[in-house]
C-alpha atoms as a PDB file:
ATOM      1  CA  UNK A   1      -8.893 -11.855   8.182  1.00  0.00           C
ATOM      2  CA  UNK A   2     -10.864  -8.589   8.645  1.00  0.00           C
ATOM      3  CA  UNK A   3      -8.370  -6.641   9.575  1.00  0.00           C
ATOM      4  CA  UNK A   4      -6.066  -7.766   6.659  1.00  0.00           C
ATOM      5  CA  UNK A   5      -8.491  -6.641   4.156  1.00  0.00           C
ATOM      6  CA  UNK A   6      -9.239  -3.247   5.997  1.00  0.00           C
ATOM      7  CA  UNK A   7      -5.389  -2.655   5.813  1.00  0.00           C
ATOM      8  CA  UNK A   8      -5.297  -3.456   2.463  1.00  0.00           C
ATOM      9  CA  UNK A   9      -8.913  -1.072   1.267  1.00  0.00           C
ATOM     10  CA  UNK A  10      -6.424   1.347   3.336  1.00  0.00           C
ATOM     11  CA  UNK A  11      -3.320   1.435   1.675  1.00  0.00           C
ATOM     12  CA  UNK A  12      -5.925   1.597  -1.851  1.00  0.00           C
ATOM     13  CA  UNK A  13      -7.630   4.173  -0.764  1.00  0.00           C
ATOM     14  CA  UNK A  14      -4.684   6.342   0.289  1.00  0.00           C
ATOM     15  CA  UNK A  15      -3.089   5.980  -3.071  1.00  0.00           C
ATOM     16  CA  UNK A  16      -6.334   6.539  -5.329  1.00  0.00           C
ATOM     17  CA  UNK A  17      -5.760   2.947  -6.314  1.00  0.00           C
ATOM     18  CA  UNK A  18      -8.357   1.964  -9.360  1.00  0.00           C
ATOM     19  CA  UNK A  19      -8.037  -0.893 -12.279  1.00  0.00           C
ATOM     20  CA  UNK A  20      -5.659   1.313 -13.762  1.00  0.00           C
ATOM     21  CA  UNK A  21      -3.160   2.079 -11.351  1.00  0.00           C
ATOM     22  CA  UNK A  22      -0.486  -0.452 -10.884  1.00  0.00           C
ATOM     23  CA  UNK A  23      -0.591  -1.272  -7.447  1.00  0.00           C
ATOM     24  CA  UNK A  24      -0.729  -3.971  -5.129  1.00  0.00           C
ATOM     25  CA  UNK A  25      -1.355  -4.504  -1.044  1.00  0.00           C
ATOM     26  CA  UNK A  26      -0.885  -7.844   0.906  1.00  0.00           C
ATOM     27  CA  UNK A  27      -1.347  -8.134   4.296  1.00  0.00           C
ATOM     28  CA  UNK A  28      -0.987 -11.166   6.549  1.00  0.00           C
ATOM     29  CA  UNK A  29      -1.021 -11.851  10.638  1.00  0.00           C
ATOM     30  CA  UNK A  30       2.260 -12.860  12.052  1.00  0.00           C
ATOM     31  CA  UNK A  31       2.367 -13.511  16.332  1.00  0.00           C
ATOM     32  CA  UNK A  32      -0.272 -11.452  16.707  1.00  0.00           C
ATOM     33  CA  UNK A  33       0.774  -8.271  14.548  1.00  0.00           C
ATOM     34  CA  UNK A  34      -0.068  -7.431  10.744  1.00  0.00           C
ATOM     35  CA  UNK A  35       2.589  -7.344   8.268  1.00  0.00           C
ATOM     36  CA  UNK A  36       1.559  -5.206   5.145  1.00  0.00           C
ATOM     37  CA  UNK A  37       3.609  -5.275   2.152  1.00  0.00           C
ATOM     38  CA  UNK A  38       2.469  -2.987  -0.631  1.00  0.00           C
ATOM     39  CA  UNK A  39       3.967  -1.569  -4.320  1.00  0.00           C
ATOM     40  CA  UNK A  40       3.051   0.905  -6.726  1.00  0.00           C
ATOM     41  CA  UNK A  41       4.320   0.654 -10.692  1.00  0.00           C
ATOM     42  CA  UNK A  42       4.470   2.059 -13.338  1.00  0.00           C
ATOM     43  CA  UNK A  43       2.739   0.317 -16.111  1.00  0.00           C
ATOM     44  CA  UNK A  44       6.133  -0.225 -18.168  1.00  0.00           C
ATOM     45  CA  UNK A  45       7.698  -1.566 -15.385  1.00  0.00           C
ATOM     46  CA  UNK A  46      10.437   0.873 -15.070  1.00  0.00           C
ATOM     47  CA  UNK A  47      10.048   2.270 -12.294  1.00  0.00           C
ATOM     48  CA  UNK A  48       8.444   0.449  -9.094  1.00  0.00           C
ATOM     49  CA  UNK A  49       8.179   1.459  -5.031  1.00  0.00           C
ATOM     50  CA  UNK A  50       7.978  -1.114  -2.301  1.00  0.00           C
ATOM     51  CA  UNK A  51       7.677  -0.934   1.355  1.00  0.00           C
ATOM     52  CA  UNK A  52       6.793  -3.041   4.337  1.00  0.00           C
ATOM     53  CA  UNK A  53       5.374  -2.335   7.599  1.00  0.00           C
ATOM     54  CA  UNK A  54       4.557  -4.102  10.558  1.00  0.00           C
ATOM     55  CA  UNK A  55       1.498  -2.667  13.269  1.00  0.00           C
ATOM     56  CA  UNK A  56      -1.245  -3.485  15.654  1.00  0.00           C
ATOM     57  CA  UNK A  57      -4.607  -5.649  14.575  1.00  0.00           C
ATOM     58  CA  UNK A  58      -6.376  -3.576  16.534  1.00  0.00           C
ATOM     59  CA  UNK A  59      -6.024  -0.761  13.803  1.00  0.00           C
ATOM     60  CA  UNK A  60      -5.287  -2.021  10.181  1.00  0.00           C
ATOM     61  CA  UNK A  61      -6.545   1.355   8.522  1.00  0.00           C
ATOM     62  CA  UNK A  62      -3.539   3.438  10.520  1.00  0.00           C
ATOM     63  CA  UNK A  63      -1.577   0.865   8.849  1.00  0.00           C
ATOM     64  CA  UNK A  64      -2.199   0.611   5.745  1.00  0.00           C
ATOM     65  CA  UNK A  65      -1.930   5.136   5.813  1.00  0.00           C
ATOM     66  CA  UNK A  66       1.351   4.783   7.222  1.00  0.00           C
ATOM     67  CA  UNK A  67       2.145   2.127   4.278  1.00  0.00           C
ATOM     68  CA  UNK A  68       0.560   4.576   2.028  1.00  0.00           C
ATOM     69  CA  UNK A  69       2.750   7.414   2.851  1.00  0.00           C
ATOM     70  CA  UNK A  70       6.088   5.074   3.073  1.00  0.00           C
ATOM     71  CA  UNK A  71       5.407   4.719  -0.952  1.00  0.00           C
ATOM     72  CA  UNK A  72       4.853   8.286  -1.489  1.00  0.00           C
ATOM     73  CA  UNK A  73       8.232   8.472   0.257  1.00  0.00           C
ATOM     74  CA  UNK A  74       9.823   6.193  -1.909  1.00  0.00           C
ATOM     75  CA  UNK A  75       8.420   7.142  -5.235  1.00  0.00           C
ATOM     76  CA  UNK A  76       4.932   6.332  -5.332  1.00  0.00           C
ATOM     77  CA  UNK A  77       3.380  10.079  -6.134  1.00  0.00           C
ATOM     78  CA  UNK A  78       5.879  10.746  -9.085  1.00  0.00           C
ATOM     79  CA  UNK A  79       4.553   7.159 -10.247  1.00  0.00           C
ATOM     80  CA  UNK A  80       0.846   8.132 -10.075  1.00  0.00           C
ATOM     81  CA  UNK A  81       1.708  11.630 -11.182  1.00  0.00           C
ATOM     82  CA  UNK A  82       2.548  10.420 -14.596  1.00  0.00           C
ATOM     83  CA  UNK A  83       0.029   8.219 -14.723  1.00  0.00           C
ATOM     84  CA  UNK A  84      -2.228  11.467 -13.962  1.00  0.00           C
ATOM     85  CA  UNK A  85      -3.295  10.312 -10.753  1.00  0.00           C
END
């Protein structure tokens, strides 16, 4: 849907996501919520954050932020760091 893609863009966007950067958003609708799941690795594969989030349709790019900063809080910005992003 729509509002899947938006939350994905969003959770792209957040994280500076290009070609280059390992990183990857899915979202889906589940009874009438999104579920977001989204990663960020490092090219080798050593190191890798996850996270999952559940929120409102009515406001995917909130989402997809909130997913954003989840993966910062797991690892994500010393992952992009060294990929000088």
């Amino acid at each position: 849907s729509a509002a899947c893609v938006r939350a994905e863009r969003a959770v792209s966007r957040a994280l500076a996501g290009s070609c280059e950067v390992p990183l990857g958003a899915f979202a889906e609708t589940e009874d009438g919520r999104l579920r977001l799941r989204g990663f960020v690795a490092a090219p080798d594969g050593s190191r890798m954050a996850s996270a999952e989030l559940r929120g409102d349709l009515a406001d995917p790019e909130a989402l997809g932020q909130s997913l954003a900063d989840e993966l910062r809080a797991r690892g994500a910005e010393e992952i992009l760091a060294a990929l000088g992003g």
